[in-house]
Protein backbone atom coordinates (compact mmCIF):
# COMPACT_ATOMS: atom_id res chain seq x y z
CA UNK A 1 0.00 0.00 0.00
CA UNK A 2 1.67 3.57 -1.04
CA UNK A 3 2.08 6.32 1.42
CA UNK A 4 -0.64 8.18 -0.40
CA UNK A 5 -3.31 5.94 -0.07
CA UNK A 6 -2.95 5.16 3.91
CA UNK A 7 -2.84 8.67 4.38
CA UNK A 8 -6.47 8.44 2.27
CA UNK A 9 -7.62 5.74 4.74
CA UNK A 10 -6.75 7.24 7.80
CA UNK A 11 -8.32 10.64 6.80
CA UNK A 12 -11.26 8.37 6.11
CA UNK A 13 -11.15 6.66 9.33
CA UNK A 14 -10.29 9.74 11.08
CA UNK A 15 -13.53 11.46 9.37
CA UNK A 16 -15.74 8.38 10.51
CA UNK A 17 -14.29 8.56 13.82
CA UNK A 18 -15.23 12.21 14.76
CA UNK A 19 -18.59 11.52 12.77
CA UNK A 20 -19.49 8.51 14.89
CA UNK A 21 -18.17 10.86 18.24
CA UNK A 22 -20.40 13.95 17.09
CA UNK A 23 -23.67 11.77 16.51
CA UNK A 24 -23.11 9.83 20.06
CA UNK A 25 -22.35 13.18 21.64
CA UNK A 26 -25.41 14.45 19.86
CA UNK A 27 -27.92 11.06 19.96
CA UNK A 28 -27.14 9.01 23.27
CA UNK A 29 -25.33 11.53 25.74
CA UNK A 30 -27.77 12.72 28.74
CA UNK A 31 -29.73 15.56 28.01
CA UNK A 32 -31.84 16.27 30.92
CA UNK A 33 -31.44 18.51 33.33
CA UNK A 34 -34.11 17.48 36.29
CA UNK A 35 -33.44 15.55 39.41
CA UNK A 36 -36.43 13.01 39.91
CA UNK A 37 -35.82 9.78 37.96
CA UNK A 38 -39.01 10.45 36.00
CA UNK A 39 -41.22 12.96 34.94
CA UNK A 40 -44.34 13.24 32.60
CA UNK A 41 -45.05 16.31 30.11
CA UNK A 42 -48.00 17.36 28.71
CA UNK A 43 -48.29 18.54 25.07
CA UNK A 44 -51.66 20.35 24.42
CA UNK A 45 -53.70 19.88 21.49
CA UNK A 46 -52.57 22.12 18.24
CA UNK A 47 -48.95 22.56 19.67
CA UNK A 48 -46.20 23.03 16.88
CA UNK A 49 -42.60 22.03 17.28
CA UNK A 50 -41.45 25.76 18.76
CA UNK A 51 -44.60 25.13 21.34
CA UNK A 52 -42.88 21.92 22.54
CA UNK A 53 -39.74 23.51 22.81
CA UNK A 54 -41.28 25.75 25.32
CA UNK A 55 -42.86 23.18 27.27
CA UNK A 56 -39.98 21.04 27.98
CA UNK A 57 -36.90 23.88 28.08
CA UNK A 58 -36.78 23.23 31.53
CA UNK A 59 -36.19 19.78 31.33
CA UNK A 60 -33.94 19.61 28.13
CA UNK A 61 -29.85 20.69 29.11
CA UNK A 62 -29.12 21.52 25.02
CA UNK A 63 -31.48 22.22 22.21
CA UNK A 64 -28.77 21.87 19.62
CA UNK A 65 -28.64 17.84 19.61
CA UNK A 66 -32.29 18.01 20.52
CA UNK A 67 -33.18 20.01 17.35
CA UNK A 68 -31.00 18.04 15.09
CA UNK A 69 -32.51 14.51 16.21
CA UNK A 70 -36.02 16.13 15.82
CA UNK A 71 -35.29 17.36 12.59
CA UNK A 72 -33.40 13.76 11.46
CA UNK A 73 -36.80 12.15 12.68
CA UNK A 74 -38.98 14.57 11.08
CA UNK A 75 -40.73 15.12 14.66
CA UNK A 76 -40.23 18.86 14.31
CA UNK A 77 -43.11 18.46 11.25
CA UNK A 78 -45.48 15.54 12.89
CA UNK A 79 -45.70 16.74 16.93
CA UNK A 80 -48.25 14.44 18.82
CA UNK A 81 -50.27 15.97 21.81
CA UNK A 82 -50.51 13.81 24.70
CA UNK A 83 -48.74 12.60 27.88
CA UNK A 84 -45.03 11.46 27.18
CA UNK A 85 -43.12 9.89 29.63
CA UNK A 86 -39.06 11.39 30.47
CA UNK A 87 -36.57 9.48 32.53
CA UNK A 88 -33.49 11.42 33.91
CA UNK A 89 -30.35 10.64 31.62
CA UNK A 90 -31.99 10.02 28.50
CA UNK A 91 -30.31 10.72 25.01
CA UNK A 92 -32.06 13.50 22.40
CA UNK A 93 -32.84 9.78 20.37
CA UNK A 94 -34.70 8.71 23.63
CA UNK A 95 -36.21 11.81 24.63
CA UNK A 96 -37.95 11.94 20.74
CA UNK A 97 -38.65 8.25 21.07
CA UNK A 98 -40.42 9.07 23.90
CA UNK A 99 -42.40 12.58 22.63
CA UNK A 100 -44.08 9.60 20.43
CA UNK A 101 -45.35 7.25 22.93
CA UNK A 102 -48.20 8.55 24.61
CA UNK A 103 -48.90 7.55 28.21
CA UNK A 104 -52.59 6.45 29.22
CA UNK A 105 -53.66 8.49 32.45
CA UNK A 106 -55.38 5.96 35.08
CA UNK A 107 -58.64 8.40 36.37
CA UNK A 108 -60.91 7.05 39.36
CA UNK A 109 -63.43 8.70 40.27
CA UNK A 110 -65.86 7.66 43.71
CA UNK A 111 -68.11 9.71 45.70
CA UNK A 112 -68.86 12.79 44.42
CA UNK A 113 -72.00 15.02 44.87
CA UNK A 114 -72.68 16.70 42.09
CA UNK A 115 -71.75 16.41 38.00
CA UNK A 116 -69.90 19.66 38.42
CA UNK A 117 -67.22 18.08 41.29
CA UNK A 118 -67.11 14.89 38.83
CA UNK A 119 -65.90 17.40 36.07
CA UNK A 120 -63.71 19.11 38.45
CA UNK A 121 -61.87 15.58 39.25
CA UNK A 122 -61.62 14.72 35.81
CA UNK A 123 -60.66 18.41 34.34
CA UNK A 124 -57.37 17.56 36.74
CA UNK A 125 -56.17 14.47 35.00
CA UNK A 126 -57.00 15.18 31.56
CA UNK A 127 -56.39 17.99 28.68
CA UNK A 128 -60.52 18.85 28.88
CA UNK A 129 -61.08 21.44 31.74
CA UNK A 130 -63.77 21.20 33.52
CA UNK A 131 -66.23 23.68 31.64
CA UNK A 132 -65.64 21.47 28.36
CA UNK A 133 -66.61 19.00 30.03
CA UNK A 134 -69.66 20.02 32.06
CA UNK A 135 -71.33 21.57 28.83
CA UNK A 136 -70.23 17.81 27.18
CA UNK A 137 -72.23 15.84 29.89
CA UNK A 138 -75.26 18.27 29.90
CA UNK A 139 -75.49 18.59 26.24
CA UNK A 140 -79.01 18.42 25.35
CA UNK A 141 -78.96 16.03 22.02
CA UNK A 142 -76.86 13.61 24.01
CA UNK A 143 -78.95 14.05 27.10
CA UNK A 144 -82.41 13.35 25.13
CA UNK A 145 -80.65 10.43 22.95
CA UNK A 146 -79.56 8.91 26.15
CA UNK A 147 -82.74 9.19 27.86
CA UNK A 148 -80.99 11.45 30.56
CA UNK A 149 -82.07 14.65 31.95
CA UNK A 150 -79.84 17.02 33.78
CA UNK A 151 -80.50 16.10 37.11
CA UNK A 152 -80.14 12.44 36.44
CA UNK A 153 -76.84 12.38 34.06
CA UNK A 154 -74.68 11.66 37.23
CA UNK A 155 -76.25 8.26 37.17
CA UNK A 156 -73.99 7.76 33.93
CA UNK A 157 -70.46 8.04 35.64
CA UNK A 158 -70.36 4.58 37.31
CA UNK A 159 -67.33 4.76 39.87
CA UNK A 160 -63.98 2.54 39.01
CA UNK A 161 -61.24 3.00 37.51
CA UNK A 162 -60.40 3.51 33.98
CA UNK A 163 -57.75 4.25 31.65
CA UNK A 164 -57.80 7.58 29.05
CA UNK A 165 -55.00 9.86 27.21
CA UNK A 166 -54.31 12.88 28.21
CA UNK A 167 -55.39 14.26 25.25
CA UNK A 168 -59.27 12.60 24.96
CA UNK A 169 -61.40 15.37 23.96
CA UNK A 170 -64.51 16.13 26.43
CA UNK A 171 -67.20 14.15 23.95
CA UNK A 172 -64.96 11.16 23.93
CA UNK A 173 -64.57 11.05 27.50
CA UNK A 174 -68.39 11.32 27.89
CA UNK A 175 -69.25 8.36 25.45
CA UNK A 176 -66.43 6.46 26.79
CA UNK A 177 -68.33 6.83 29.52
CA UNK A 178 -72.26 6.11 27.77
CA UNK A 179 -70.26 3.13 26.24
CA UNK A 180 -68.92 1.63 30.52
CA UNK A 181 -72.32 2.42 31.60
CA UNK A 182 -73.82 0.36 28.94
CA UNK A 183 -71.65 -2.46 29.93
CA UNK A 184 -72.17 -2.20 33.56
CA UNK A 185 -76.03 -2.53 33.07
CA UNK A 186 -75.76 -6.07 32.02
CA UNK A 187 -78.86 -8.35 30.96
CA UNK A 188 -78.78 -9.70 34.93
CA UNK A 189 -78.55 -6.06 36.51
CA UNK A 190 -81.44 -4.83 33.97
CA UNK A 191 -83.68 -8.33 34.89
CA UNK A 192 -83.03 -7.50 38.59
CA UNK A 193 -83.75 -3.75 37.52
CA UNK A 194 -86.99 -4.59 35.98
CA UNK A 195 -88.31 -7.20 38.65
CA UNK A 196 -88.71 -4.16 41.02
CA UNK A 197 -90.45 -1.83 38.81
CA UNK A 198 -87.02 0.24 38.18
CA UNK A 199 -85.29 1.88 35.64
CA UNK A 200 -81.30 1.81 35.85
CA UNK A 201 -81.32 5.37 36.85
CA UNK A 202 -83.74 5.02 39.28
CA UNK A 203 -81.81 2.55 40.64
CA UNK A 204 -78.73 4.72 40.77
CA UNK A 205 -80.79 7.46 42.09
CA UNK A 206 -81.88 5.10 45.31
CA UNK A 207 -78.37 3.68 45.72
CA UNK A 208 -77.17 6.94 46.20
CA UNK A 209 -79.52 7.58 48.80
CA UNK A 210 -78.36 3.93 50.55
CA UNK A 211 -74.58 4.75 49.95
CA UNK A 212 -74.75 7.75 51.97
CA UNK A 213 -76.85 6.23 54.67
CA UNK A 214 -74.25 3.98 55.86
CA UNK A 215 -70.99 3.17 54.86
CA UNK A 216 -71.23 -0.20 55.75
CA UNK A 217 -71.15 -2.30 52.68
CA UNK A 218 -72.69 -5.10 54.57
CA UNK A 219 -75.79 -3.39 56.09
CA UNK A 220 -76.55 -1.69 52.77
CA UNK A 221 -78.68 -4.57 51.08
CA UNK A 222 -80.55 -4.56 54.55
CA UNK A 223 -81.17 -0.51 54.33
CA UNK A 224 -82.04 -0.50 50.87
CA UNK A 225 -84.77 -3.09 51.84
CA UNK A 226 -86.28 -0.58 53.75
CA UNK A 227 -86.69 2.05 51.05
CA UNK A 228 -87.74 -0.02 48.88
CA UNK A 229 -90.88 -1.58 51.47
CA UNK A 230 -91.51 2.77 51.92
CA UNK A 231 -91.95 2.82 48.00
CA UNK A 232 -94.03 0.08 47.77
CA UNK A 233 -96.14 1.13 50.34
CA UNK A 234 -96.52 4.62 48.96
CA UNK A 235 -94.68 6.36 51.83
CA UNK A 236 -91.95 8.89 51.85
CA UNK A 237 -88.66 7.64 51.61
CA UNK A 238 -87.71 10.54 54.41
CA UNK A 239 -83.80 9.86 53.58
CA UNK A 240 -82.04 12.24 56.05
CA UNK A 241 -79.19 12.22 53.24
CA UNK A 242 -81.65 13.98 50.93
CA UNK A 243 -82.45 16.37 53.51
CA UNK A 244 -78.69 17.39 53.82
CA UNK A 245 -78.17 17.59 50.25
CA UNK A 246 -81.25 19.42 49.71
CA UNK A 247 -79.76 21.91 52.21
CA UNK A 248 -76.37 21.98 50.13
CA UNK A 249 -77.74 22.78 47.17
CA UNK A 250 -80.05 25.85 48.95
CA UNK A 251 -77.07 27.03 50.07
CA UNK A 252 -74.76 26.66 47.01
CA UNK A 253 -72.33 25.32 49.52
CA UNK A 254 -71.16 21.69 49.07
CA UNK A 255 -67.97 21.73 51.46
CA UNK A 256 -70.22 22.38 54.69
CA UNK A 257 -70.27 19.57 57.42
CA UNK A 258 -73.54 18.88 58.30
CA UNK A 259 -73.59 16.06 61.17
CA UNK A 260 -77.01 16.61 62.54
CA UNK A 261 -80.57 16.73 60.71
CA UNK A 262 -82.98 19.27 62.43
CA UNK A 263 -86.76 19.52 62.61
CA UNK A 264 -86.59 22.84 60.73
CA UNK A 265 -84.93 20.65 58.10
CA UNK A 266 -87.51 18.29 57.04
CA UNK A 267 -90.03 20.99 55.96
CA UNK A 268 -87.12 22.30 53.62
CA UNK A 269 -88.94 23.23 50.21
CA UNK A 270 -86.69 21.27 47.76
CA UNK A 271 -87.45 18.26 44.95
CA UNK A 272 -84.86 16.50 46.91
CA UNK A 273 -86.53 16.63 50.29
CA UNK A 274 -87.31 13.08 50.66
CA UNK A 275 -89.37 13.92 54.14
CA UNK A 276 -92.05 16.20 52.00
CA UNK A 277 -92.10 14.41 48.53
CA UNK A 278 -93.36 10.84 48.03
CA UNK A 279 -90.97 8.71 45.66
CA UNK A 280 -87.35 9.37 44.12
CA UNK A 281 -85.55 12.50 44.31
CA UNK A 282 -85.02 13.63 40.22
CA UNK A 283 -81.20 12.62 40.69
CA UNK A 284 -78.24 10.87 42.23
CA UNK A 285 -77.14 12.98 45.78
CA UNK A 286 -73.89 11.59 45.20
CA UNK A 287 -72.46 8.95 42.95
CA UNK A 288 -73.22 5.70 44.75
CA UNK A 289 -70.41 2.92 44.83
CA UNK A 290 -71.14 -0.39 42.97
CA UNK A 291 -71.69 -2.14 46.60
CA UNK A 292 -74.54 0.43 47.22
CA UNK A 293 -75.90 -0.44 43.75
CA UNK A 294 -76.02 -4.04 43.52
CA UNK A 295 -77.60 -3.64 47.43
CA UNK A 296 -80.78 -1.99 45.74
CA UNK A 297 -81.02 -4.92 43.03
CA UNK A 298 -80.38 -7.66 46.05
CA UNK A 299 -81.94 -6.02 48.73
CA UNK A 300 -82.57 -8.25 52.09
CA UNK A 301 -86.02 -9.50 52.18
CA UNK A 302 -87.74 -8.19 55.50
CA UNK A 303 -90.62 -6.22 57.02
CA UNK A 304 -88.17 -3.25 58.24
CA UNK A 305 -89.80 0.00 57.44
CA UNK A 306 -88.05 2.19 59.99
CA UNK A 307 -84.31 2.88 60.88
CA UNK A 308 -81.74 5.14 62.56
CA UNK A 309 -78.04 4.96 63.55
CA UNK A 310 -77.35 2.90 66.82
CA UNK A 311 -75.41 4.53 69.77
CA UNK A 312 -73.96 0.50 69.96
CA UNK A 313 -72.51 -0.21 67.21
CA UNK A 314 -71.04 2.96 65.69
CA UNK A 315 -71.62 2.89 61.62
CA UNK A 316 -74.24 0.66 61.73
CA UNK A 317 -78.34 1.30 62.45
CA UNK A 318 -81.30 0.05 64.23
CA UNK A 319 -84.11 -1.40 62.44
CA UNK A 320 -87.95 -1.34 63.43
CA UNK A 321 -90.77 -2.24 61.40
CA UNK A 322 -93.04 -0.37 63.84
CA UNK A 323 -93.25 3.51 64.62
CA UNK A 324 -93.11 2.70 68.15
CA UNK A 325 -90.18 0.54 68.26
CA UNK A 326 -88.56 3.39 65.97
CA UNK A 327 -89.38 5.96 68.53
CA UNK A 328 -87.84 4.16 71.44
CA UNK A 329 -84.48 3.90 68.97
CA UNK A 330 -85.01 7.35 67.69
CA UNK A 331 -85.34 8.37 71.28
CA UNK A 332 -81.60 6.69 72.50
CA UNK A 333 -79.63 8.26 69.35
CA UNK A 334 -81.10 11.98 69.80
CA UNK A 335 -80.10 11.79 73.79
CA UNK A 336 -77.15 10.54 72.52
CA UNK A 337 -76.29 13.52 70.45
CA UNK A 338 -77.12 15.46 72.48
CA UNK A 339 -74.68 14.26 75.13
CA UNK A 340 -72.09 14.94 72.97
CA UNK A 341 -73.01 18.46 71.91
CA UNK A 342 -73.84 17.55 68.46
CA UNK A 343 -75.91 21.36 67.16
CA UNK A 344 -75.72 20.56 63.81
């Protein structure tokens, strides 16, 4: 080999070497600058590739490698909204790798009082804030097609768990939602439904009442057997949970504590008031858990009419299935209140 050609060759090599330094340098180096070992980022809907570089600048040490791998992988012209998913130490050909996996957000929802806290919990986990969403659920064509109203569409968010992007528009979250709900009311639930003269949401709307009567999952079949021998008899269900929220929603206040029903209370003019008008509130006072639901549709089978909480066994009530016997426990959980100072 002449002198001229190795010198050739190792220019060649030499070129290759630097080449293969500069795109390791540039590709597989760290490039993040943040402590924790993970962190997710959030690219909104419509963002283009100088929006992105806003929204992670504080997590990216050099936009020089950054840009070039972008540009190599023609992200800079296809950006993807959604959740993405940085470790600390990754490479600019990791940290693009990554801008293009989005990262389903796990949302569970239990609990809540009204549709607008239900949109407030979901407005924090996904892009949709909670006015988008709120209009979505009480949109009229989808309420009518549905068969919901607006007092009733809380019946349709059925408390688990479940699994969305980030980026799910308001719509698709609420038919994701029509489509779990349609699921949930299986042929057996809808039999079970039908056998006492129910329709899901009515169902719903009672199990909501029996969910926030006691928190016991095993006395709720046995509580919900007592509404339901009220309704059958034609008596008012005289829920002292529909009393409180009826009081709520008077006062626009949801966050108030209210421990102690008074007699002032049960003359409370309000569609909700359970103590003045016979049959079902118009909608759900809170969203009831599936326990509570499944206790309407296997309620206990007894002749219980009347109940209130025992000063015995803490959580849990006394049953009568005459007025006096109620009285006498009535009677022992008022004197206890009031031995413990319980106003309101």
């Amino acid at each position: 080999m002449n002198k001229k050609l190795k010198i050739i060759l190792i220019t060649i090599a030499g070129f290759f070497l630097v080449a293969s330094f500069v795109i390791y340098m540039n590709f597989f180096t760290t490039n993040t600058k943040f402590t924790k070992n993970e962190l997710y980022v959030e690219i909104t809907t419509g963002s283009t590739y100088k929006d992105v570089q806003k929204i992670i600048s504080p997590f990216i040490e050099n936009f020089s490698g950054f840009n070039l791998m972008a540009s190599l992988r023609s992200y800079d012209k296809n950006v993807k909204p959604g959740r993405f998913l940085f470790k600390k130490g990754m490479g600019n050909f990791a940290l693009i790798a990554s801008l293009r996996r989005n990262i389903p957000v796990k949302i569970a929802f239990n609990n809540q009082e009204r549709l607008e806290n239900v949109a407030q919990r979901i407005g924090s986990e996904i892009e949709p804030d909670s006015l988008q969403l709120i209009t979505s659920f009480r949109d009229s064509i989808f309420l009518k097609q549905n068969g919901f109203t607006k007092e009733n569409v809380l019946a349709l968010f059925i408390p688990n768990s479940y699994e969305f992007y980030w980026n799910t528009t308001a719509d698709k979250f609420r038919d994701k939602m029509l489509e779990e709900y349609k699921k949930f009311w299986n042929i057996d639930r809808l039999a079970k439904a039908k056998q006492l003269g129910m329709t899901p949401d009515e169902v719903i709307i009672l199990a909501s009442i029996v969910h926030k009567e006691t928190v016991k999952s095993d006395e709720r079949p046995r509580v919900a057997g007592a509404y339901l021998n009220r309704l059958k008899q034609g008596m008012p269900l005289q829920g002292d949970p529909t009393v409180i929220y009826a009081l709520k929603l008077r006062d626009n206040d949801f966050n108030q504590v209210i421990k102690r029903v008074l007699y002032v209370d049960l003359t409370i003019k309000s569609a909700y008031n359970t103590y003045i008008k016979i049959g079902l509130p118009p909608g759900p006072i809170a969203q009831p858990d599936i326990s509570a639901i499944d206790a309407v549709l296997n309620p206990e089978k007894h002749d219980y009419i009347y109940f209130c909480a025992s000063v015995e066994r803490f959580g849990y009530h006394e049953f009568a299935s005459t007025y006096q016997q109620h009285q006498v426990n009535a009677k022992k959980y008022a004197d206890w209140l009031n031995g413990t100072g319980t106003k309101r």
